[in-house]
C-alpha atoms as a PDB file:
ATOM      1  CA  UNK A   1     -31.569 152.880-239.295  1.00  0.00           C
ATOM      2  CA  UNK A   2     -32.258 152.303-235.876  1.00  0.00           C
ATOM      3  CA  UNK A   3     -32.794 148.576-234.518  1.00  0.00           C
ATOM      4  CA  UNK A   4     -35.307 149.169-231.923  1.00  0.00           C
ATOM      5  CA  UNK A   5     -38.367 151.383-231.443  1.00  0.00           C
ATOM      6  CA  UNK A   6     -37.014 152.343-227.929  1.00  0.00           C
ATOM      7  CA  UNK A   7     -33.754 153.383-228.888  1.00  0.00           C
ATOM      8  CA  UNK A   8     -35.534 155.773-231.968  1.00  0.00           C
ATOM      9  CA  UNK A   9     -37.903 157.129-229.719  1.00  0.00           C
ATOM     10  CA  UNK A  10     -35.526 157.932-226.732  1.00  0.00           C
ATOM     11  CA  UNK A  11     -33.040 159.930-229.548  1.00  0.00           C
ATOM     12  CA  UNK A  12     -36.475 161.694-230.424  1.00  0.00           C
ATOM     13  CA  UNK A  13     -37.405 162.955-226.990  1.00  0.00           C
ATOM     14  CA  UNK A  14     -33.836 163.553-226.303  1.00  0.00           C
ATOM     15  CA  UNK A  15     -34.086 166.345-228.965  1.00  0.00           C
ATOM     16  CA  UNK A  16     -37.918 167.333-228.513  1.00  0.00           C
ATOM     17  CA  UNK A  17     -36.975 168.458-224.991  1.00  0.00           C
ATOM     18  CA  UNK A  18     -33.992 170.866-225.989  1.00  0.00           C
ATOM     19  CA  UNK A  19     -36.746 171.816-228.208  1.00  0.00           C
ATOM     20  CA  UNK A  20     -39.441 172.329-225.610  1.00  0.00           C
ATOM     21  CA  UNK A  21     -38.157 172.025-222.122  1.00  0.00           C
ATOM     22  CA  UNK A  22     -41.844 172.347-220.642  1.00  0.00           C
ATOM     23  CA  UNK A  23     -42.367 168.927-221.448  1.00  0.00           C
ATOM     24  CA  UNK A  24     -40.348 167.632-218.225  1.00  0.00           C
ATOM     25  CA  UNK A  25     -42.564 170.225-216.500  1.00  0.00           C
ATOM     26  CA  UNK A  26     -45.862 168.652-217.920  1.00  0.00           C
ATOM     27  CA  UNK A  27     -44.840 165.231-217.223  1.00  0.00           C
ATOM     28  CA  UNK A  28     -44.284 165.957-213.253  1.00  0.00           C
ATOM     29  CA  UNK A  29     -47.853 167.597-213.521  1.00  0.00           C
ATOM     30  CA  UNK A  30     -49.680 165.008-215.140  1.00  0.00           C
ATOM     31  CA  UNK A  31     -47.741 161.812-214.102  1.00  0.00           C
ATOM     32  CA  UNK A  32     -46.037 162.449-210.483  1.00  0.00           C
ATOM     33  CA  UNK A  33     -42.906 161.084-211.228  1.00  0.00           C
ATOM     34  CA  UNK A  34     -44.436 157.688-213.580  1.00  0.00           C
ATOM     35  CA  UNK A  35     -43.878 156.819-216.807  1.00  0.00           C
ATOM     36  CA  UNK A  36     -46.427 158.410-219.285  1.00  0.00           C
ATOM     37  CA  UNK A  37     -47.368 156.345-222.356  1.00  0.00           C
ATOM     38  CA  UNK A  38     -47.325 158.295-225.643  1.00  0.00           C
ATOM     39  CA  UNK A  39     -50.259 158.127-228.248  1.00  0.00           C
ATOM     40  CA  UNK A  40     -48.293 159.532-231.287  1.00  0.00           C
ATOM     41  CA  UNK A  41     -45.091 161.380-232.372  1.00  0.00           C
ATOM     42  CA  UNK A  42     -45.588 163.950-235.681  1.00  0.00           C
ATOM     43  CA  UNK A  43     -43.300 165.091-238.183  1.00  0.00           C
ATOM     44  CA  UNK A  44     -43.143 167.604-240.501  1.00  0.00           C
ATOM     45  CA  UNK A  45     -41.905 167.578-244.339  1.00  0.00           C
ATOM     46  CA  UNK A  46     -41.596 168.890-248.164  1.00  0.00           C
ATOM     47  CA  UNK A  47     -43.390 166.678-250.911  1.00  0.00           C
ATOM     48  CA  UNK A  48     -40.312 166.109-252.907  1.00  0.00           C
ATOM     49  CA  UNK A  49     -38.376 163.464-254.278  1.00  0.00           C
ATOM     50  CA  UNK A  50     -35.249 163.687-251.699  1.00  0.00           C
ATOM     51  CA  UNK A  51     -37.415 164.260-248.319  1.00  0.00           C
ATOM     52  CA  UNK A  52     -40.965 163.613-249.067  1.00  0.00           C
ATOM     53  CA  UNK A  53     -43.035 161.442-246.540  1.00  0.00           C
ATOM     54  CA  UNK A  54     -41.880 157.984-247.758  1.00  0.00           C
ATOM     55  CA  UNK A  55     -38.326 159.240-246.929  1.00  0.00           C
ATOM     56  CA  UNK A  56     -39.478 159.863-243.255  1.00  0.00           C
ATOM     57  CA  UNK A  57     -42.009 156.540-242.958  1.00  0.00           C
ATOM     58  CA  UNK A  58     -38.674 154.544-244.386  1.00  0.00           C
ATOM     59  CA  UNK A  59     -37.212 154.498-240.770  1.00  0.00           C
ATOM     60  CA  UNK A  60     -40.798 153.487-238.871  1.00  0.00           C
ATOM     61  CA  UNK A  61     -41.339 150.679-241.623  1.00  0.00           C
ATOM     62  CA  UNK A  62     -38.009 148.957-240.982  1.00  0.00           C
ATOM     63  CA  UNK A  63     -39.091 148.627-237.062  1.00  0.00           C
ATOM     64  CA  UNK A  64     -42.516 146.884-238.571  1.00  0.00           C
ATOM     65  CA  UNK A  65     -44.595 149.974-238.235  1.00  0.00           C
ATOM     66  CA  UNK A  66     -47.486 149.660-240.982  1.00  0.00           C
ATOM     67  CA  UNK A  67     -49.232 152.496-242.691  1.00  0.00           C
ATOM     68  CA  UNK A  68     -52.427 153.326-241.372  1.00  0.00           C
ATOM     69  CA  UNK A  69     -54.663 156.188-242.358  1.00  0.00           C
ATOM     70  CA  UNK A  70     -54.607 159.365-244.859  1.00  0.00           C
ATOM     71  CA  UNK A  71     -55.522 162.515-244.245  1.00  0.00           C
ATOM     72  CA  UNK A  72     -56.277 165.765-246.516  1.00  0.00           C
ATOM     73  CA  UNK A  73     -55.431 169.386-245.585  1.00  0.00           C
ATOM     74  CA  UNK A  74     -56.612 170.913-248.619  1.00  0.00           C
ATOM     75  CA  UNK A  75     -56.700 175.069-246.586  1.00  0.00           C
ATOM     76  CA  UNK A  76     -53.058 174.333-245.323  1.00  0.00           C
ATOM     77  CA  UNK A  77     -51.769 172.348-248.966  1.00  0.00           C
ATOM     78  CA  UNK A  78     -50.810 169.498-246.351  1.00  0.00           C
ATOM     79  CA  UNK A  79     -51.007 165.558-247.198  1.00  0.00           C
ATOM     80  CA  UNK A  80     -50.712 163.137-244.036  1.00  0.00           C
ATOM     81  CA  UNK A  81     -50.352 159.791-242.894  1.00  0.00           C
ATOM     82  CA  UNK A  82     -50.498 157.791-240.016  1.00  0.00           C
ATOM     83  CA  UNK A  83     -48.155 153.849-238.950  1.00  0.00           C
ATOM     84  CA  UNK A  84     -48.861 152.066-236.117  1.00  0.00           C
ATOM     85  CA  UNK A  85     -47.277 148.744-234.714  1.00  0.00           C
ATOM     86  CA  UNK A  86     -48.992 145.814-234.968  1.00  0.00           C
ATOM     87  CA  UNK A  87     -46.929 144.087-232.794  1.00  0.00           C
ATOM     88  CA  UNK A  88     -46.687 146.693-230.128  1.00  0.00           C
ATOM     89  CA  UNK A  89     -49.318 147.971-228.545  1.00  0.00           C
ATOM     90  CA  UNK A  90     -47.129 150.521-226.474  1.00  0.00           C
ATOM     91  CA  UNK A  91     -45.128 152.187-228.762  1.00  0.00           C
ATOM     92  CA  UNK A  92     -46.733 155.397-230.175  1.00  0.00           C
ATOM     93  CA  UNK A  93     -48.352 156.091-233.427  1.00  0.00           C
ATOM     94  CA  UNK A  94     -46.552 157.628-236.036  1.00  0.00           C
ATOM     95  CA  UNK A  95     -48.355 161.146-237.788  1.00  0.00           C
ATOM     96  CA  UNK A  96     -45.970 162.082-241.279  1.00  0.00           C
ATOM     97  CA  UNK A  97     -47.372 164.810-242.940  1.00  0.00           C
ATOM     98  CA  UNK A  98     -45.783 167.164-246.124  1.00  0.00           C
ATOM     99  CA  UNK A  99     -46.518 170.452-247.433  1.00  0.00           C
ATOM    100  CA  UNK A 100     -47.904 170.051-251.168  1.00  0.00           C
ATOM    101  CA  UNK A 101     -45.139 172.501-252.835  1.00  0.00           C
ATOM    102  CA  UNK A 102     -46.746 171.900-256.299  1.00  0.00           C
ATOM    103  CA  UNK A 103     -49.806 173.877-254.999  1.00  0.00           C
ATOM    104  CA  UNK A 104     -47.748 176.313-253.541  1.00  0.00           C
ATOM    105  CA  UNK A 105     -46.228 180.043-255.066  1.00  0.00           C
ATOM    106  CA  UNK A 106     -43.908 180.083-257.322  1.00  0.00           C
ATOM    107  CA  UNK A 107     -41.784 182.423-254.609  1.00  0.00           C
ATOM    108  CA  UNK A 108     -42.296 179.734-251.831  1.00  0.00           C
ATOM    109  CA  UNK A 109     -41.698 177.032-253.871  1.00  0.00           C
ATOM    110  CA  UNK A 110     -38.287 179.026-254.628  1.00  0.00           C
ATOM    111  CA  UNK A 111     -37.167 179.168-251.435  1.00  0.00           C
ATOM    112  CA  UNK A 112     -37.356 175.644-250.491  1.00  0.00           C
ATOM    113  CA  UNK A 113     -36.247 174.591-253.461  1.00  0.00           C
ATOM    114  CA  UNK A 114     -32.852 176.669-252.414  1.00  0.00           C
ATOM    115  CA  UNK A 115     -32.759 174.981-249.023  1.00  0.00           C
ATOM    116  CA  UNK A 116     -33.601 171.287-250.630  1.00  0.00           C
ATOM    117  CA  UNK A 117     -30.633 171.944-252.849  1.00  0.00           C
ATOM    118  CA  UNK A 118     -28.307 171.657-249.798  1.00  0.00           C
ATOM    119  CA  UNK A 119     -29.232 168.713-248.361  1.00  0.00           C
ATOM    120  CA  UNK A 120     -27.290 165.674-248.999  1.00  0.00           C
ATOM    121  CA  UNK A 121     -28.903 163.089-250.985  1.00  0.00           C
ATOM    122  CA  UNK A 122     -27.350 160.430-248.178  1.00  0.00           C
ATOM    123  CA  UNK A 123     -28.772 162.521-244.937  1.00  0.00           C
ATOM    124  CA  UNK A 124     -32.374 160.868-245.564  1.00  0.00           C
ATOM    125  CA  UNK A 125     -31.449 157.237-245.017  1.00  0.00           C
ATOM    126  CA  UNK A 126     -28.910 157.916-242.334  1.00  0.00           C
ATOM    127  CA  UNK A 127     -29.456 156.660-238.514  1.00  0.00           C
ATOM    128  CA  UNK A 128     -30.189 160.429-237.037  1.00  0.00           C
ATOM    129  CA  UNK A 129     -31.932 161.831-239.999  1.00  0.00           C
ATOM    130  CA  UNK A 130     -35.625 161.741-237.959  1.00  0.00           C
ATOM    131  CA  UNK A 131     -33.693 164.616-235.248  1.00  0.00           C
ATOM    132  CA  UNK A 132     -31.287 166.017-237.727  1.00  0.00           C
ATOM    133  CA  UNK A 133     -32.246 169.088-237.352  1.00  0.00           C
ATOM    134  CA  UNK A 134     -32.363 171.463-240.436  1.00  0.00           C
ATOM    135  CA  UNK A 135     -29.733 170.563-243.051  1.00  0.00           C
ATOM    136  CA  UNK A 136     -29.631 173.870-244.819  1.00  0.00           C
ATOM    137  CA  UNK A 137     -28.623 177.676-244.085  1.00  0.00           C
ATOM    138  CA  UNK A 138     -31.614 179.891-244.564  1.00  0.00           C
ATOM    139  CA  UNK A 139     -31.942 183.847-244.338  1.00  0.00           C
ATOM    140  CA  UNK A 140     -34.522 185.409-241.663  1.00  0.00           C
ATOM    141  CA  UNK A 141     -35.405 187.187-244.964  1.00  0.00           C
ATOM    142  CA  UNK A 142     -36.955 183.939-246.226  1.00  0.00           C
ATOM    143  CA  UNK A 143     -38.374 182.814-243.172  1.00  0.00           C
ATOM    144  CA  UNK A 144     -40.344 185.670-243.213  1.00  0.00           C
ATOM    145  CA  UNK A 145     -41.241 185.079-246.724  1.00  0.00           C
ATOM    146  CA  UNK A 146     -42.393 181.585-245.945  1.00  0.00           C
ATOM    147  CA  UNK A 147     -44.187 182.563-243.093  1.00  0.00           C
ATOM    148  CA  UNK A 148     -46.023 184.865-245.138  1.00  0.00           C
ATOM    149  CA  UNK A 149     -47.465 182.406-247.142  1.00  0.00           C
ATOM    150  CA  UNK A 150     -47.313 178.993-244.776  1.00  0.00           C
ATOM    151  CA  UNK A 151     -46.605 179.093-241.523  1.00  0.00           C
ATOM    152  CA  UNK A 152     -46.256 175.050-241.516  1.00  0.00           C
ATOM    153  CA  UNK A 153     -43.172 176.064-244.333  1.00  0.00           C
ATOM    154  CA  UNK A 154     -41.699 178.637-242.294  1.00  0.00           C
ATOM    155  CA  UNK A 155     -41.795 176.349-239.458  1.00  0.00           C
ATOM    156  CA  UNK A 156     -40.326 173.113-240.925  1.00  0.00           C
ATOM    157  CA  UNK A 157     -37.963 175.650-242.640  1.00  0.00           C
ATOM    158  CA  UNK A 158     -36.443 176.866-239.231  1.00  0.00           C
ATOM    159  CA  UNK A 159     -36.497 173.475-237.394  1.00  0.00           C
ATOM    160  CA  UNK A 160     -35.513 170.831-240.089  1.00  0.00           C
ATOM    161  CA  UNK A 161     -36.495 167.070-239.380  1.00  0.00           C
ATOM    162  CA  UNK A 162     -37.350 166.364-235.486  1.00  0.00           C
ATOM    163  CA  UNK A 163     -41.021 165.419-233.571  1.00  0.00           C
ATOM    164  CA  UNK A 164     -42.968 168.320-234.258  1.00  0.00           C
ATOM    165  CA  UNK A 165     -44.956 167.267-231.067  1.00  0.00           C
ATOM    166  CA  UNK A 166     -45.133 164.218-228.721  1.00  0.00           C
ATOM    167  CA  UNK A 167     -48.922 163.124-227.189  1.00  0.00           C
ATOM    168  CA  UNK A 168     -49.820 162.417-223.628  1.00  0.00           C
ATOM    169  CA  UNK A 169     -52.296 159.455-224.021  1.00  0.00           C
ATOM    170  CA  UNK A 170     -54.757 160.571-221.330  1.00  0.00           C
ATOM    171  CA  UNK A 171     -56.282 157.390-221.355  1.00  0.00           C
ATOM    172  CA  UNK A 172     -53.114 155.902-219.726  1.00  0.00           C
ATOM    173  CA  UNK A 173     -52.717 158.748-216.714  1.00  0.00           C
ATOM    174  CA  UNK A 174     -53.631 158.225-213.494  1.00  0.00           C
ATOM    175  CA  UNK A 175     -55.746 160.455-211.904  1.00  0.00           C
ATOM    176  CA  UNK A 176     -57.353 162.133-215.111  1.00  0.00           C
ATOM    177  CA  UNK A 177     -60.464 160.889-216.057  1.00  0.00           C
ATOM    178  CA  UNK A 178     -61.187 163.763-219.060  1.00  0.00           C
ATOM    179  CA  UNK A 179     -59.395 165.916-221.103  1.00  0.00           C
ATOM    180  CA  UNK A 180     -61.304 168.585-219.463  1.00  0.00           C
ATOM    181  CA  UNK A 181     -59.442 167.562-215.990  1.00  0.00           C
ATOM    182  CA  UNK A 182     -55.910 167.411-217.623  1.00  0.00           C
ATOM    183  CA  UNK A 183     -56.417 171.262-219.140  1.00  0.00           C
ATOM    184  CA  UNK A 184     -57.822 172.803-215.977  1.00  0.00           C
ATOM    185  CA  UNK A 185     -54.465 171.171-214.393  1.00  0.00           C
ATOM    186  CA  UNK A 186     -51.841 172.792-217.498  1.00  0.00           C
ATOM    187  CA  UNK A 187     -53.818 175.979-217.756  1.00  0.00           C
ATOM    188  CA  UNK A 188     -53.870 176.193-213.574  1.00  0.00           C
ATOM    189  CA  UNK A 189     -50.198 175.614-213.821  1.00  0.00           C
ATOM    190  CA  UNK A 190     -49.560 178.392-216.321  1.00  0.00           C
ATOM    191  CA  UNK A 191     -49.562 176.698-219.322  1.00  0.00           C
ATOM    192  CA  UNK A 192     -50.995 178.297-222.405  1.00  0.00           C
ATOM    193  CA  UNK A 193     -53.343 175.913-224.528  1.00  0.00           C
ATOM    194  CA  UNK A 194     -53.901 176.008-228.504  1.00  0.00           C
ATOM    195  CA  UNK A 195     -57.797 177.882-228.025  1.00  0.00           C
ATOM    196  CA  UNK A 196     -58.036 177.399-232.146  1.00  0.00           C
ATOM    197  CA  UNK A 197     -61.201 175.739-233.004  1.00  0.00           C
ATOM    198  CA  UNK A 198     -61.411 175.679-229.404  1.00  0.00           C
ATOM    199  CA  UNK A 199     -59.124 173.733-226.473  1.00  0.00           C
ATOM    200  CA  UNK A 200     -60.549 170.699-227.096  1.00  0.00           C
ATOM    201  CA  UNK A 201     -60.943 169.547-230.810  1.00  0.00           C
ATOM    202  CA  UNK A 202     -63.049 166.475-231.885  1.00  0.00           C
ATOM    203  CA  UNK A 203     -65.590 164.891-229.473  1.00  0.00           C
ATOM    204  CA  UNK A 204     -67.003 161.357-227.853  1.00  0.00           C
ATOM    205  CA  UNK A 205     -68.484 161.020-231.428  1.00  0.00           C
ATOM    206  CA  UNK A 206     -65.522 161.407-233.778  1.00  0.00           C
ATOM    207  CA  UNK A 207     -63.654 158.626-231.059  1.00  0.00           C
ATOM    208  CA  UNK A 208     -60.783 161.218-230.439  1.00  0.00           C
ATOM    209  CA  UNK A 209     -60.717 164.314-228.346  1.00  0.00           C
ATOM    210  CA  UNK A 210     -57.175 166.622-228.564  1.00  0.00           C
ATOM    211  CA  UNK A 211     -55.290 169.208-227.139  1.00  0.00           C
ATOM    212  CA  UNK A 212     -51.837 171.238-227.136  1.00  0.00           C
ATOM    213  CA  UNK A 213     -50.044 173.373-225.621  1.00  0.00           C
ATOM    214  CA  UNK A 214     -48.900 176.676-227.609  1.00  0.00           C
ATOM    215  CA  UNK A 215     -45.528 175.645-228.686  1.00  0.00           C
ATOM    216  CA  UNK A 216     -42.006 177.009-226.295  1.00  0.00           C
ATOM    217  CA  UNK A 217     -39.744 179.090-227.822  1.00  0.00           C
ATOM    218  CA  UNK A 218     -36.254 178.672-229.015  1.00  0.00           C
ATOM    219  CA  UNK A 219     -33.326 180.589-230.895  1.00  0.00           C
ATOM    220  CA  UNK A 220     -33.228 179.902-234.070  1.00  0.00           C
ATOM    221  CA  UNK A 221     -30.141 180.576-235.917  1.00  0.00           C
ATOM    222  CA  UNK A 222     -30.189 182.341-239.435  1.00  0.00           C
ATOM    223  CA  UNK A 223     -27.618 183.323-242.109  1.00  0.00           C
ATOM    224  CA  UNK A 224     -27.903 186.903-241.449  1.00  0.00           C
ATOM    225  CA  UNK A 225     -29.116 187.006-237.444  1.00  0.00           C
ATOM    226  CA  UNK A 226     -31.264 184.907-234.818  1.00  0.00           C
ATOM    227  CA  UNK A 227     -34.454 185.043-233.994  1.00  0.00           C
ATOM    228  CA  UNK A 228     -36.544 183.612-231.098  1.00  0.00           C
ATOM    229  CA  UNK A 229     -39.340 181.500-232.681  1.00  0.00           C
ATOM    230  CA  UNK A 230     -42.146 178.737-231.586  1.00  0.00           C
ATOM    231  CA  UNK A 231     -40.345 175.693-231.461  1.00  0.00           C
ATOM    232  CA  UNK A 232     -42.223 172.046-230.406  1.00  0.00           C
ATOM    233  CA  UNK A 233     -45.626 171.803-228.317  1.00  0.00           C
ATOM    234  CA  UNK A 234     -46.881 168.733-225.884  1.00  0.00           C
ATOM    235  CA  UNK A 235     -50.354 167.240-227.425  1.00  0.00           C
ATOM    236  CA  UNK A 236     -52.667 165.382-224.872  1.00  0.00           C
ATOM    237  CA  UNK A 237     -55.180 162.977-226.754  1.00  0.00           C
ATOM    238  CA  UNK A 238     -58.137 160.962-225.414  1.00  0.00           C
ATOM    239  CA  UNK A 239     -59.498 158.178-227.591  1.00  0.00           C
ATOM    240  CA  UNK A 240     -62.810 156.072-227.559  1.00  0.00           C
ATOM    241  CA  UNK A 241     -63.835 152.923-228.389  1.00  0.00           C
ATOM    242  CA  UNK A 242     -65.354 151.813-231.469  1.00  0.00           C
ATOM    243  CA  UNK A 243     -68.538 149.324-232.062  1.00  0.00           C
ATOM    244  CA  UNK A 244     -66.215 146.484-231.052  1.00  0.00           C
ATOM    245  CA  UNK A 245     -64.831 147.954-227.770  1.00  0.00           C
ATOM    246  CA  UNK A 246     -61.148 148.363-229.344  1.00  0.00           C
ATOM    247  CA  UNK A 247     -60.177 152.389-228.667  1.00  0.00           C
ATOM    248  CA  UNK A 248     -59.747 154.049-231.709  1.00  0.00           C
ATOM    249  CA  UNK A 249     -56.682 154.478-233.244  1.00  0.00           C
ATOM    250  CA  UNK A 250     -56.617 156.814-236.025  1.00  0.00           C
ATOM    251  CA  UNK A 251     -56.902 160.728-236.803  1.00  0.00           C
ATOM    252  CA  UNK A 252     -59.891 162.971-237.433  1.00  0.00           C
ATOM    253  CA  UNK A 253     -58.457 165.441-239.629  1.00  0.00           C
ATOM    254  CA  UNK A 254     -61.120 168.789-238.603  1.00  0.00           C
ATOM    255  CA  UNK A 255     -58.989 168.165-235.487  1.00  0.00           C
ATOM    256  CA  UNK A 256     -55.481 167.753-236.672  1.00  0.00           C
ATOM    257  CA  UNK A 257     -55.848 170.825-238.539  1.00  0.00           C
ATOM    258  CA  UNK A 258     -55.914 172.904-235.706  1.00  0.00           C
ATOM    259  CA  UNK A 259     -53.493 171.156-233.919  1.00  0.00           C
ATOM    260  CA  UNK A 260     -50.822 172.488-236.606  1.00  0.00           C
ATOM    261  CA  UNK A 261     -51.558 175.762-235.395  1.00  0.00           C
ATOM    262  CA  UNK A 262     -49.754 174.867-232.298  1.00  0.00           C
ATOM    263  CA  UNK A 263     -46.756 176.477-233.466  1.00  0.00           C
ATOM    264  CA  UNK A 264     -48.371 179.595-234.965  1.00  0.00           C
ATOM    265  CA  UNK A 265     -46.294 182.644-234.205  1.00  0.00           C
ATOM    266  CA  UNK A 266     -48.635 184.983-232.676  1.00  0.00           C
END
């Protein structure tokens, strides 16, 4: 495990940018050179014994993160939930969700249960296991299966255990005073946003309003080829404040669920 929330989260980013290099782009356009604070960090992973969600929250619990909120996805068979620090008020949030295989085909639940098989019962509590990477060999044959069915399976099937995204907290940035402002600037740069539900999900009245970029691409290598496939997007979030003037720090789900479709290969 990892002794400081720095040192995790640098190792993450490390990896998210091979993963999406337009982040470094994003964060000369939105911060000019400063540091950007980050609302949250979100993973991806299978409910099952050996890498369900406690595996993952394991490593954020040991730095003193506590478990926040819980979140249904009942369309995309996906449970969720969110740690924060109570100590810390800069490090991010923490967004774990898994895919429900019990409610899933008997042909997907196949497949992963073939990759699952390969993974070393050890890799879970190891230092790196958060960026690992995927731990198994899988065929483009069942990628394309998965995707068939769930593209949040087909994803997490290709990529393995890394941040899924990292958040701009637009409330931090300098010279951004909406979302609004922030995705005239990415969409005048070139960047494509995530239009589902529309570019900005949630509202002034939920307390949280997000949005994404359409994930980069990478090579993904399979048993029997590559592929080039979505890899990682860059969320930007903007919170409120509640009743007693402390910004809001959880998840509206509505929202979320459309933010998964970040990585949608289309």
């Amino acid at each position: 495990m990892h002794t400081s929330v720095n040192e995790l989260f640098n190792a993450l980013w490390q990896d998210y940018l091979k993963m999406t290099p337009s982040a470094l782009e994003i964060h000369q356009l939105l911060g000019g050179g400063k540091a950007i604070i980050n609302d949250h960090v979100a993973f991806r992973t299978f409910r099952h014994p050996k890498l369900g969600l406690e595996k993952l929250a394991a490593h954020f619990l040991a730095l003193g993160y506590e478990q926040k909120g819980e979140y249904h996805f009942e369309a995309k068979k996906l449970y969720a939930r969110h740690y924060e620090h109570p100590l810390d008020a800069t490090a991010p949030k923490v967004f774990i969700s898994e895919l429900l295989l019990e409610q899933c085909s008997p042909g997907l639940q196949r497949i992963v249960a073939g990759l699952i098989e390969q993974v070393d019962e050890q890799l879970p509590g190891q230092t790196h296991f958060l960026y690992s990477g995927a731990p198994w060999t899988l065929s483009h044959e069942d990628y394309q299966a998965l995707l068939a069915e769930s593209e949040y399976a087909a994803w997490l099937a290709a990529y393995g255990f890394r941040a899924n995204h990292f958040t701009v907290s637009v409330n931090e940035l300098d010279g951004f005073d909406s979302l609004e402002a922030v995705n005239s600037a990415l969409k005048n740069a070139g960047f494509r946003l995530n239009a589902a539900g529309g570019e900005i999900k949630g509202s002034p009245e939920v307390l949280l309003e997000q949005s994404s970029t359409m994930a980069d691409t990478a090579i993904v290598e399979f048993s029997d080829g590559k592929a080039e496939l979505p890899s990682c997007f860059y969320e930007f979030a903007l919170r409120y404040a509640q009743a007693d003037g402390k910004l809001y720090t959880g998840f509206v789900a509505a929202s979320a669920d459309k933010i998964f479709e970040s990585t949608n290969v289309n």
